[in-house]
Protein backbone atom coordinates (compact mmCIF):
# COMPACT_ATOMS: atom_id res chain seq x y z
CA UNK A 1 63.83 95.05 111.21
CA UNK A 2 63.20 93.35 108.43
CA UNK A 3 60.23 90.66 108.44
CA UNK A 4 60.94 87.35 108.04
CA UNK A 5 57.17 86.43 106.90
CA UNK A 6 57.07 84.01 103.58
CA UNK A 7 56.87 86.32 100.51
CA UNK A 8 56.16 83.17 98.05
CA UNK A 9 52.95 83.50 96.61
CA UNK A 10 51.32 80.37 98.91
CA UNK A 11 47.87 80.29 99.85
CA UNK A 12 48.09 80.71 103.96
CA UNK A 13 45.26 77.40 103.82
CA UNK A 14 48.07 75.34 102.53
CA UNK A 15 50.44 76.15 104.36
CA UNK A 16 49.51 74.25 107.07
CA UNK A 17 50.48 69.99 105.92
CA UNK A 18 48.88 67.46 108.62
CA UNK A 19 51.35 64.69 109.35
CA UNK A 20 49.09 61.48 108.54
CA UNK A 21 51.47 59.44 110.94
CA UNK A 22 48.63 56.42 111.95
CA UNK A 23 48.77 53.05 111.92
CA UNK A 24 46.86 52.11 108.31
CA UNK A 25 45.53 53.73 105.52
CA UNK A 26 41.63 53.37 106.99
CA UNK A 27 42.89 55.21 109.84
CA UNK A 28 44.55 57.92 107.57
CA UNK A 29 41.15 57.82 105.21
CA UNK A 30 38.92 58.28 108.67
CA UNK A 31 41.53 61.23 109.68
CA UNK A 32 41.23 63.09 106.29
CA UNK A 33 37.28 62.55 105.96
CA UNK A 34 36.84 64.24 109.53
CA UNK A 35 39.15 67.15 108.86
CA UNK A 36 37.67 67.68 105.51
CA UNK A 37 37.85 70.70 103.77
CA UNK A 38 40.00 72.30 107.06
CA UNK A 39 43.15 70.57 105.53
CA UNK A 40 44.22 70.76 101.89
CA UNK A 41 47.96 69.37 102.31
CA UNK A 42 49.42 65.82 103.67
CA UNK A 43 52.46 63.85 104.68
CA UNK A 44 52.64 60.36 104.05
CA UNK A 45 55.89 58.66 106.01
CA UNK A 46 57.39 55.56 106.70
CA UNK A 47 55.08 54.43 108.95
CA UNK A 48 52.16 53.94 106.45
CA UNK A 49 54.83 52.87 104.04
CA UNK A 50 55.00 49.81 105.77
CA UNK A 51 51.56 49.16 105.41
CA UNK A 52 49.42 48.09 102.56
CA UNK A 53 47.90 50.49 100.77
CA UNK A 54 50.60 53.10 100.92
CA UNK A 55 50.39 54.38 96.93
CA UNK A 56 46.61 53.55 96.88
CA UNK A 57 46.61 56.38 99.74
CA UNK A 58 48.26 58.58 97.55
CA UNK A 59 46.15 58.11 94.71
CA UNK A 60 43.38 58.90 96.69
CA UNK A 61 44.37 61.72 98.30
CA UNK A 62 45.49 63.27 94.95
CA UNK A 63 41.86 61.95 93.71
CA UNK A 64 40.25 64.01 96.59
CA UNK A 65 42.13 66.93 95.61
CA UNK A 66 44.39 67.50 98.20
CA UNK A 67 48.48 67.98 98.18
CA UNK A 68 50.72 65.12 99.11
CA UNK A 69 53.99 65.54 100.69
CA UNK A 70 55.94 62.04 100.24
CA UNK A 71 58.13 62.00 103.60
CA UNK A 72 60.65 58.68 102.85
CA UNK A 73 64.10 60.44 103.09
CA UNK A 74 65.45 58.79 100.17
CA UNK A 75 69.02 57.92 100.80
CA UNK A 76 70.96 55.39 98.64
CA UNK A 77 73.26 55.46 95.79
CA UNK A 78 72.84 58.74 93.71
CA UNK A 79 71.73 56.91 90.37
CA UNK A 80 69.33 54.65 92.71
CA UNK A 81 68.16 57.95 94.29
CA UNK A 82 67.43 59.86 90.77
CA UNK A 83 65.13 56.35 89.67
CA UNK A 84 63.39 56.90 93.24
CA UNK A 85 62.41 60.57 92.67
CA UNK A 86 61.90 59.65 88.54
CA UNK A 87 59.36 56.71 89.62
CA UNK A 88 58.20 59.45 92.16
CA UNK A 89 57.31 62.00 90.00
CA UNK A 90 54.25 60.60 88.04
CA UNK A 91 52.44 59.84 91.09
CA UNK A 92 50.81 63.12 91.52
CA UNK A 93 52.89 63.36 94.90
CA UNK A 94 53.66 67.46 95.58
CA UNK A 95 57.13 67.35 97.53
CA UNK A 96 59.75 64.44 98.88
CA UNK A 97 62.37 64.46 100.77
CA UNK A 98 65.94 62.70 100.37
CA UNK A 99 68.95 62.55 102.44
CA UNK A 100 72.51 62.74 101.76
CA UNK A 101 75.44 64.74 100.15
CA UNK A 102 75.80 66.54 97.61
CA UNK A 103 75.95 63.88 94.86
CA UNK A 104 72.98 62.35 95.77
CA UNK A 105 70.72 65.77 95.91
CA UNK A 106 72.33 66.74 92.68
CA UNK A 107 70.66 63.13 91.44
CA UNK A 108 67.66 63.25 93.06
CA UNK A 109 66.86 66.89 90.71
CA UNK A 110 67.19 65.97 87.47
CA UNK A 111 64.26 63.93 86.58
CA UNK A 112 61.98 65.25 89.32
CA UNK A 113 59.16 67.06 86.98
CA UNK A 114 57.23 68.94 88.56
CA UNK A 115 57.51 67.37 92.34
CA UNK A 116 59.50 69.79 94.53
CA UNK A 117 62.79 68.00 96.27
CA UNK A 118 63.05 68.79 99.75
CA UNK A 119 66.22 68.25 101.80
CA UNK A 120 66.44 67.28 105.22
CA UNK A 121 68.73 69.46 107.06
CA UNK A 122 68.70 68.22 111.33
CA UNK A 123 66.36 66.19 112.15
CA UNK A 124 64.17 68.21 115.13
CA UNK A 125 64.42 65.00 117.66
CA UNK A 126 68.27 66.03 117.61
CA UNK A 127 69.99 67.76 119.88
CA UNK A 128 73.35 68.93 120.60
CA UNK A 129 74.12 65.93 122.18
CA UNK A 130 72.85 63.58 120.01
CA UNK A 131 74.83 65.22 117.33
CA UNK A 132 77.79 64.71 119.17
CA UNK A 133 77.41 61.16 119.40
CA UNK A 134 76.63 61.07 115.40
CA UNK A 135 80.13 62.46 115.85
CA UNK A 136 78.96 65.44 114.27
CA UNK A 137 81.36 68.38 115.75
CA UNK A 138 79.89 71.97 114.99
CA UNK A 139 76.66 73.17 116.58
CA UNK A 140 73.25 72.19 114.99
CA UNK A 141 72.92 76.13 113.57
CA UNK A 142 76.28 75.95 111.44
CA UNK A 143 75.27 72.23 110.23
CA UNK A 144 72.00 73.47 109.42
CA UNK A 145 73.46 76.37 107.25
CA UNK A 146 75.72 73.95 105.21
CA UNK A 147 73.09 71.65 104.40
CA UNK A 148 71.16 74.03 103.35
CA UNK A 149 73.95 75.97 101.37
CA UNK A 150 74.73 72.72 99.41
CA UNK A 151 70.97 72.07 99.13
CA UNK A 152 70.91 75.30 97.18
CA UNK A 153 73.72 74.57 95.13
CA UNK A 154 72.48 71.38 94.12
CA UNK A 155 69.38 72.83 92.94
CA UNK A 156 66.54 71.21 95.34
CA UNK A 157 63.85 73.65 96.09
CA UNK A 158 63.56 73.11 99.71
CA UNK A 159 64.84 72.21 102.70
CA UNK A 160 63.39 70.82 106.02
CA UNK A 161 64.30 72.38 108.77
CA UNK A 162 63.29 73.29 112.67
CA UNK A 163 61.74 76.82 113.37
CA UNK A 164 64.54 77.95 115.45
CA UNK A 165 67.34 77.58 112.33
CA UNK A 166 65.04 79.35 110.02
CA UNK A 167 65.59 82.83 110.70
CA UNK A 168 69.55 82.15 110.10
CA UNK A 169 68.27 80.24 106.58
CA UNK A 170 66.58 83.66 105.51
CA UNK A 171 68.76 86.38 107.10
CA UNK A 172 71.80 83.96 104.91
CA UNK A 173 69.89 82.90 101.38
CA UNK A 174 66.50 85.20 101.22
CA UNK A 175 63.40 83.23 99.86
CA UNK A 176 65.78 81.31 97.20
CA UNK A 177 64.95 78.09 99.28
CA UNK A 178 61.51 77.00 100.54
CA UNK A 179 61.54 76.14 104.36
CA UNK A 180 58.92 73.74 105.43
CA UNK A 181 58.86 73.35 109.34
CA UNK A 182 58.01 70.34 111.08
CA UNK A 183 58.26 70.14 115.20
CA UNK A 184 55.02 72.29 115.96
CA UNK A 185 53.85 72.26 119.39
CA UNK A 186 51.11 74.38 121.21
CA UNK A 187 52.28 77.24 123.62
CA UNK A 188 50.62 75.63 126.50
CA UNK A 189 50.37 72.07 127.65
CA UNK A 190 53.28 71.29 125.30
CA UNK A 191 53.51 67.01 125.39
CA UNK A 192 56.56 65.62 126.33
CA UNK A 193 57.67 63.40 123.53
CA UNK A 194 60.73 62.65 120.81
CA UNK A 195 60.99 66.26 119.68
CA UNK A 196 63.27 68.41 121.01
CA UNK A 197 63.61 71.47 118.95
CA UNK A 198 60.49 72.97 119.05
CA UNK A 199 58.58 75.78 118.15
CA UNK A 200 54.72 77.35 118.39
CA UNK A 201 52.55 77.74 114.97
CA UNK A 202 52.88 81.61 114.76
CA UNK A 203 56.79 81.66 115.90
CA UNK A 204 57.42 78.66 112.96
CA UNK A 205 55.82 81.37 110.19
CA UNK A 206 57.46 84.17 111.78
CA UNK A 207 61.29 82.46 111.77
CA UNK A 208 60.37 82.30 107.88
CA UNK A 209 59.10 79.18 107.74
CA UNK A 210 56.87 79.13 104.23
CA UNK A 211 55.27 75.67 105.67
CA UNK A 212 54.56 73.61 108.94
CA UNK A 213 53.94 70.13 109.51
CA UNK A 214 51.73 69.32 112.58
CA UNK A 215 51.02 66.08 113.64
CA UNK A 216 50.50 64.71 117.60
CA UNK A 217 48.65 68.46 117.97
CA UNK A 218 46.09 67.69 115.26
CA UNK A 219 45.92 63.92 115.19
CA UNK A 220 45.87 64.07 119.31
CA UNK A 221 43.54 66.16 119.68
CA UNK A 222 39.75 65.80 121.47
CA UNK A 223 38.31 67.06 118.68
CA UNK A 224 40.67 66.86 115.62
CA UNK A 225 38.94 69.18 113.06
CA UNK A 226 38.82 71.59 115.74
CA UNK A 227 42.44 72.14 116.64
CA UNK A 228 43.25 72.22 112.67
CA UNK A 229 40.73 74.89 112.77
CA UNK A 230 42.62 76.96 115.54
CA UNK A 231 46.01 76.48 113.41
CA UNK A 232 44.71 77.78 110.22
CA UNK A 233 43.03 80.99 112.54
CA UNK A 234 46.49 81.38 113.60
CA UNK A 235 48.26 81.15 109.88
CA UNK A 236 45.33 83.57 109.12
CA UNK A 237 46.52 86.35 111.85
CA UNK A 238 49.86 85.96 110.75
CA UNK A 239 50.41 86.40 107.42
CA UNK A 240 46.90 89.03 107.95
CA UNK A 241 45.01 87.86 105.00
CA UNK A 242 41.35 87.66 106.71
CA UNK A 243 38.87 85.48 105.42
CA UNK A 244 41.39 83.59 103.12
């Protein structure tokens, strides 16, 4: 059978991106100090967007040398879309997500630089039956493909997308698209919250995923640096690079 492991040349220490989903940006500074050099790569959503401080946060995260992944989900107009990503693109920011159709993606590409579009595919807090009442029709896996069909033709370099679609993504398009995972949960003691398609660390990477986003796991935790720790010992056994 053939593996389904990431080929792209990725360090497995960045693979893992921390969801900095707190309250403020001192609470997001006083989550990155602790973790420290255990986490190299960071999304920054819409709830610290509605804070002050959001693009100082960037800024210093880019100063502190880490990766930034700017989760806002553009969605607008395609031309208002392109000035988002173009206004985007100088801050130093690694990836960001948009939204949309195929007009819009198409926009949001061609003054991007070097920051890497991502598109969102499902959202993993959907279901079947949530899609239904988005009056969606087809099942999640064949809406997933088309996104990410059209993502490909519109030239965006990734696509978001839940650990249990991924293995269709790479069986159908190969390593052509980056797949960056978010929905992790442990094996055991999994929480009950708003996500609903699921998957563990080492099943995310070996679906094909060439990223996760972790959040509640990390964030949650007793002992923070710890459990980021344990992930990256994972990401380690999987892609068996020792002492990377």
């Amino acid at each position: 059978m053939t593996s389904l492991l990431s080929a792209k040349p990725i360090a497995p220490h960045d693979r893992l991106i921390v969801a900095l989903d707190v309250p403020d940006a001192a609470a997001a500074r006083a989550l990155v100090t602790e973790l420290g050099d255990v986490v190299v790569f960071y999304k920054i959503g819409l709830e610290l967007f509605m804070t002050a401080g959001y693009f100082d946060l960037l800024q210093w995260l880019v100063s502190q040398g880490k990766k930034v992944f700017v989760d806002l989900k553009f969605f607008d107009v395609p031309e208002t879309v392109r000035s988002a990503v173009r206004a985007l693109a100088s801050s130093g920011a690694t990836f960001a997500t948009i939204h949309g159709n195929q007009a819009i993606m198409e926009a949001a590409v061609k003054d991007k630089g070097d920051l890497k579009i991502l598109a969102v595919t499902v959202l993993t807090s959907l279901d079947r039956g949530d899609l239904d009442d988005l009056g969606f029709s087809c099942e999640v896996e064949k809406l997933v493909l088309s996104r990410a069909r059209r993502a490909l033709a519109a030239g965006v370099d990734g696509i978001v997308s839940s650990g249990l679609e991924a293995p269709m993504i790479r069986r159908e398009l190969g390593e052509r698209l980056m797949v960056v995972t978010p929905g992790i949960r442990p094996v055991e003691n999994k929480p009950v919250d708003d996500q609903k398609r699921t998957v563990d660390v080492a099943q995310a990477f070996r679906n094909g995923a060439d990223y996760i986003v972790v959040g509640r796991p990390i964030r949650q935790a007793a002992n923070p640096r710890q459990a980021a720790l344990g992930i990256q010992q994972t990401i380690r056994e999987v892609f068996s690079l020792p002492g990377q």
